[in-house]
Protein backbone atom coordinates (compact mmCIF):
# COMPACT_ATOMS: atom_id res chain seq x y z
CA UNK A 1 -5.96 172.49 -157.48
CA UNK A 2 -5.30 174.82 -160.57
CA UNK A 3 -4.99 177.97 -157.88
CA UNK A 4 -2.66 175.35 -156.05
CA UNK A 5 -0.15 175.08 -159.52
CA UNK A 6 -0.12 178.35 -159.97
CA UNK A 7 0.77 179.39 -156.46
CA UNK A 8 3.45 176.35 -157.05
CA UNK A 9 4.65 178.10 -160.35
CA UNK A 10 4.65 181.60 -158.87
CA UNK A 11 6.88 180.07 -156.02
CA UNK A 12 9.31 178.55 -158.46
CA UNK A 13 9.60 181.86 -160.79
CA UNK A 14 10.07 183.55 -157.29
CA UNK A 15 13.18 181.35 -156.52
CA UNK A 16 14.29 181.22 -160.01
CA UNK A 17 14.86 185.30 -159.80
CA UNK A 18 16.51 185.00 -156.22
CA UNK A 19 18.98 182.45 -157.34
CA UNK A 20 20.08 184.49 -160.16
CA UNK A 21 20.42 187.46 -158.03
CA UNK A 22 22.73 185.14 -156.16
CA UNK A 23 24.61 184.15 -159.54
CA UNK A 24 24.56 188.06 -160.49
CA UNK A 25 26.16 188.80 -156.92
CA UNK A 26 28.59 185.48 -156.71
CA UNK A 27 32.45 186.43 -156.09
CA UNK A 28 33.67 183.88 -157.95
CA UNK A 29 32.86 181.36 -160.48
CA UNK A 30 32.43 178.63 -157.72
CA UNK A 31 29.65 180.58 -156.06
CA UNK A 32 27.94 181.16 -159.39
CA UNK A 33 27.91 177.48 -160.09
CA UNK A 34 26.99 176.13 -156.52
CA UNK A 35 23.83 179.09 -156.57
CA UNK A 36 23.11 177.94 -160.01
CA UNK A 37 22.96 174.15 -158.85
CA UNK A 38 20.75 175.47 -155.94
CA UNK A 39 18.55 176.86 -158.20
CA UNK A 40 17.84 174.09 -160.54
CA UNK A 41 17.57 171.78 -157.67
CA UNK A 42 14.56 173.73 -155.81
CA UNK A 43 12.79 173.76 -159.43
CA UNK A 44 12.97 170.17 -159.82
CA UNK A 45 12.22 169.74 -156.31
CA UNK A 46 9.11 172.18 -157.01
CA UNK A 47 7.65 170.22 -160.33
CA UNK A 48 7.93 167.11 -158.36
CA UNK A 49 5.61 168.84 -155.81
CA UNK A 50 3.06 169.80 -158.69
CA UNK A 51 3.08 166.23 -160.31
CA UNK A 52 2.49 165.04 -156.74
CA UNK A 53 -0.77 167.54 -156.72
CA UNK A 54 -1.91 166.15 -159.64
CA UNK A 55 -1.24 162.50 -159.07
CA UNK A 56 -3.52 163.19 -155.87
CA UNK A 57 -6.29 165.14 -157.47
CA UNK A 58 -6.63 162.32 -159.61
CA UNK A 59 -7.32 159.65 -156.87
CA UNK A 60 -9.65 161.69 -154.94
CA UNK A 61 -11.41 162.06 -158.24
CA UNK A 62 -11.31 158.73 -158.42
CA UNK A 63 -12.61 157.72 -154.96
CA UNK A 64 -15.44 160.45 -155.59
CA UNK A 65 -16.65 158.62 -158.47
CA UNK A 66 -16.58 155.28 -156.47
CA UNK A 67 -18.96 156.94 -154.24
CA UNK A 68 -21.32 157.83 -156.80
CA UNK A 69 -21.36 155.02 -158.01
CA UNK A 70 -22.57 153.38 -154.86
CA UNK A 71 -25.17 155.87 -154.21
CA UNK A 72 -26.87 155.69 -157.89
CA UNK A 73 -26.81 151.49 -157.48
CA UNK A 74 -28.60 152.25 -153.59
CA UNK A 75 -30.94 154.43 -155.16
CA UNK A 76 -31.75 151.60 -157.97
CA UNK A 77 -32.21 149.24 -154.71
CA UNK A 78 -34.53 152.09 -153.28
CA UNK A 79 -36.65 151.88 -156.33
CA UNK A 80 -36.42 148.20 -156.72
CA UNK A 81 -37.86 147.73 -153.46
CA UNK A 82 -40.70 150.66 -153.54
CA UNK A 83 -41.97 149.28 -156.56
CA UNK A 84 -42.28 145.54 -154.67
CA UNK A 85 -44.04 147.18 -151.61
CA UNK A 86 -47.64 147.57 -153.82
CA UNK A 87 -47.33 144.06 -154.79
CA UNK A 88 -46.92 143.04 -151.23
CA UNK A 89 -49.24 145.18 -149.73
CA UNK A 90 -51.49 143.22 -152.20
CA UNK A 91 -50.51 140.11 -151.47
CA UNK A 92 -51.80 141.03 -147.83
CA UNK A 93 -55.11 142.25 -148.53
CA UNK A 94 -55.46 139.28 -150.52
CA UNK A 95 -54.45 136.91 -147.33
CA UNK A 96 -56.82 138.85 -144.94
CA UNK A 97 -59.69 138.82 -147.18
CA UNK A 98 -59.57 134.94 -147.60
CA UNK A 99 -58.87 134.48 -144.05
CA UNK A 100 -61.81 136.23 -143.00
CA UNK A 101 -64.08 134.01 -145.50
CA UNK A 102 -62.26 130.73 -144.28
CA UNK A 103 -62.94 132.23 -141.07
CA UNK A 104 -66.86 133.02 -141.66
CA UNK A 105 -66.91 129.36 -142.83
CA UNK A 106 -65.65 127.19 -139.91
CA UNK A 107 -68.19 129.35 -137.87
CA UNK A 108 -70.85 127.86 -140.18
CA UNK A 109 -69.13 124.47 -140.34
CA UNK A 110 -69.52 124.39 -136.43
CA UNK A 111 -72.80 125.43 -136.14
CA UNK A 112 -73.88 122.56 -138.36
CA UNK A 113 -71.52 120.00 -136.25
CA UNK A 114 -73.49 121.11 -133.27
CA UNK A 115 -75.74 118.23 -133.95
CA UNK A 116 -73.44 115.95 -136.21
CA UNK A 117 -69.98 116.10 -134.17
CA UNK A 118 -69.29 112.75 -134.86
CA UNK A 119 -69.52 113.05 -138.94
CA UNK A 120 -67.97 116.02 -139.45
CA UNK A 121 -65.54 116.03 -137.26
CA UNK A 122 -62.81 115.62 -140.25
CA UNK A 123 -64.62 118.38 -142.18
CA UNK A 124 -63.87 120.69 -138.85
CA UNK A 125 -60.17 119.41 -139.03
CA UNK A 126 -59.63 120.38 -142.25
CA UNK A 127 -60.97 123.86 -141.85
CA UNK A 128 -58.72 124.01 -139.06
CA UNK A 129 -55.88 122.82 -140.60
CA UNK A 130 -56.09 125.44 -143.13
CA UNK A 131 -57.03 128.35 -141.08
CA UNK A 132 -53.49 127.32 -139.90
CA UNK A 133 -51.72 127.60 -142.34
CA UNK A 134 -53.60 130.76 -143.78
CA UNK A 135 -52.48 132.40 -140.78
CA UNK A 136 -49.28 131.09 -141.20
CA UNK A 137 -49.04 132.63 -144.62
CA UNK A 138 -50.50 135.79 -143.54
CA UNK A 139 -47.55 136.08 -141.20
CA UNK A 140 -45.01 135.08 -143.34
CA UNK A 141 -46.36 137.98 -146.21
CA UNK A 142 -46.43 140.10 -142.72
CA UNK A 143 -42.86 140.05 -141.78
CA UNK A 144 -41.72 140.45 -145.37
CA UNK A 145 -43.81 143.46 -145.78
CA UNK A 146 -42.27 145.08 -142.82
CA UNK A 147 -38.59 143.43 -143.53
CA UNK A 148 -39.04 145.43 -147.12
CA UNK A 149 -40.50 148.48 -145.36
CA UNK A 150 -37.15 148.28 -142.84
CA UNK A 151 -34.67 147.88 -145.75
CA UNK A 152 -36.40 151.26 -148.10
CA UNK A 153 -35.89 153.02 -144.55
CA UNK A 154 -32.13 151.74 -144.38
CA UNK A 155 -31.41 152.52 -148.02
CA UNK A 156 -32.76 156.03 -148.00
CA UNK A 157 -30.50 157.04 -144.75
CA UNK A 158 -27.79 155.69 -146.20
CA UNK A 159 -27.96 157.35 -149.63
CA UNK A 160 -27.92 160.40 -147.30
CA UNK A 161 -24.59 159.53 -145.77
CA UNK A 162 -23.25 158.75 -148.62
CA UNK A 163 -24.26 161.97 -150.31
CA UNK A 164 -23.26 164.26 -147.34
CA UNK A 165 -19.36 162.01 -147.54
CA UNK A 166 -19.17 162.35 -151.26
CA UNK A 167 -19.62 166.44 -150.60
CA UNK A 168 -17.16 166.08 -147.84
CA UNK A 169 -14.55 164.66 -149.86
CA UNK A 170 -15.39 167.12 -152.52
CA UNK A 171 -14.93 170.12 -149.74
CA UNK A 172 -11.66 168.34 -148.88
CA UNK A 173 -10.45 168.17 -152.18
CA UNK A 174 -11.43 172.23 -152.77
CA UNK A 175 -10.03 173.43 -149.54
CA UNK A 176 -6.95 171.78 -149.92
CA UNK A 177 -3.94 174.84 -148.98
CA UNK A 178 -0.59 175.03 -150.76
CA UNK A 179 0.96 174.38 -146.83
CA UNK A 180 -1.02 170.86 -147.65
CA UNK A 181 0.57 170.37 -151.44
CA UNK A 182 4.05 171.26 -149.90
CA UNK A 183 4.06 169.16 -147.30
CA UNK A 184 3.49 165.93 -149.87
CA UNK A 185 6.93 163.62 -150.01
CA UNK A 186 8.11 165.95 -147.31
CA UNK A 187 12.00 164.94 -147.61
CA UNK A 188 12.20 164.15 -144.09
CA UNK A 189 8.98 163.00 -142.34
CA UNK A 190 6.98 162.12 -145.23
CA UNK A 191 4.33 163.73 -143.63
CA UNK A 192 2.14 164.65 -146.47
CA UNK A 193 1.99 160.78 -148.05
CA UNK A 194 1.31 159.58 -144.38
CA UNK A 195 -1.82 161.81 -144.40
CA UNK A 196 -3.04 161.30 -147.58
CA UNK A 197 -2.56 157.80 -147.37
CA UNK A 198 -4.81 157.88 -143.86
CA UNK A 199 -7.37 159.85 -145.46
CA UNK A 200 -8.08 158.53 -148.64
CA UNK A 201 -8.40 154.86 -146.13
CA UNK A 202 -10.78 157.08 -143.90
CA UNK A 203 -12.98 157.56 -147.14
CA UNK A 204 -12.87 153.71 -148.12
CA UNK A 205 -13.60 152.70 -144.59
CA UNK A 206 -16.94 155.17 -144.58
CA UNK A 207 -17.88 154.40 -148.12
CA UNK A 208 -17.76 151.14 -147.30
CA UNK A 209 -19.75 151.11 -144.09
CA UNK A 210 -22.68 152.57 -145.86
CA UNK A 211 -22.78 150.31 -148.24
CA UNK A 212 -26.66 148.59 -148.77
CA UNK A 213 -26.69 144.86 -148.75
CA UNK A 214 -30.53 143.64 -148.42
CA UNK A 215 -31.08 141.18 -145.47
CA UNK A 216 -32.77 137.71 -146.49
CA UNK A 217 -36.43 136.90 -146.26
CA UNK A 218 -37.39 136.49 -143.08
């Protein structure tokens, strides 16, 4: 942007000289006011032009630190949920072993029933009932282990798209040509705010697509 001014400024001295060749060469003192006019037009026309550059470096400055912004809260919701995962994983081991002894003991139960069905046929029940709902629990920790797994896997890509867009908009911002300064508030067509306008929107509309939101328990 600062090569952009100076081009800008360069430009401006440039006309400055040719208009007051024109003055210097003017037949009367009509022509010398009317180039002078001329002259002190296309420099206020040209510092409108640089405040215009500067107005938008500022808000893709300020759209770039948006983006960081969401990327360093997605990568505090990357950590968040990679320090849960142990816990979980825990949680699971936990549920299997138990299972497994519940298990082991409605084997036992039902080898003693074989010759008291009748009297322990609420004991066996009860077993039942809460092999049941171990299993059910065991499911339950299941699907939230992988829901968690799912949502560090989501996270990390899109921390990557959002770090490959914030380095777009910074390449966008860099490569920006005077032809692209000049043709901001373009007298006639406008051009310049029309494309600015569409892709600063562009930006919001990506930033905003790869924005995390974590997915309820399952």
């Amino acid at each position: 942007m600062n090569r952009t001014l100076h081009r800008l400024s360069i430009a401006a001295m440039a006309m400055a000289l040719g208009s007051a060749s024109l003055v210097a060469t003017a037949q009367s003192g009509d022509d010398a006011k009317k180039a002078a006019r001329r002259a002190q037009l296309q420099m206020q026309q040209l510092q409108q032009k640089a405040q215009e550059a500067e107005a938008a470096k500022a808000k893709i400055e300020g759209d770039k630190s948006v983006l960081d912004k969401q990327l360093r809260e997605q990568t505090q919701q990357v950590a968040r949920l990679k320090g849960a995962l142990p816990k979980a994983l825990e949680s699971l081991k936990a549920s299997e072993a138990a299972r497994a002894e519940l298990a082991a003991t409605v084997a036992t139960l039902e080898k003693q029933l074989a010759g008291q069905k009748t009297s322990h046929e609420a004991a066996l029940a009860a077993a039942q009932i809460n092999t049941k709902q171990r299993d059910e629990k065991q499911s339950q920790l299941q699907r939230q282990h992988d829901a968690q797994v799912a949502q560090v896997g989501e996270c990390s890509a899109k921390n990557e798209r959002l770090v490959r867009l914030s380095g777009e908009l910074l390449d966008r911002y860099r490569n920006k040509s005077v032809s692209d300064v000049m043709k901001q508030r373009d007298p006639v067509l406008g051009l310049g705010d029309v494309q600015m306008f569409n892709l600063v929107q562009e930006y919001r509309d990506k930033a905003d697509a790869e924005r995390f939101s974590p997915s309820t328990n399952r």
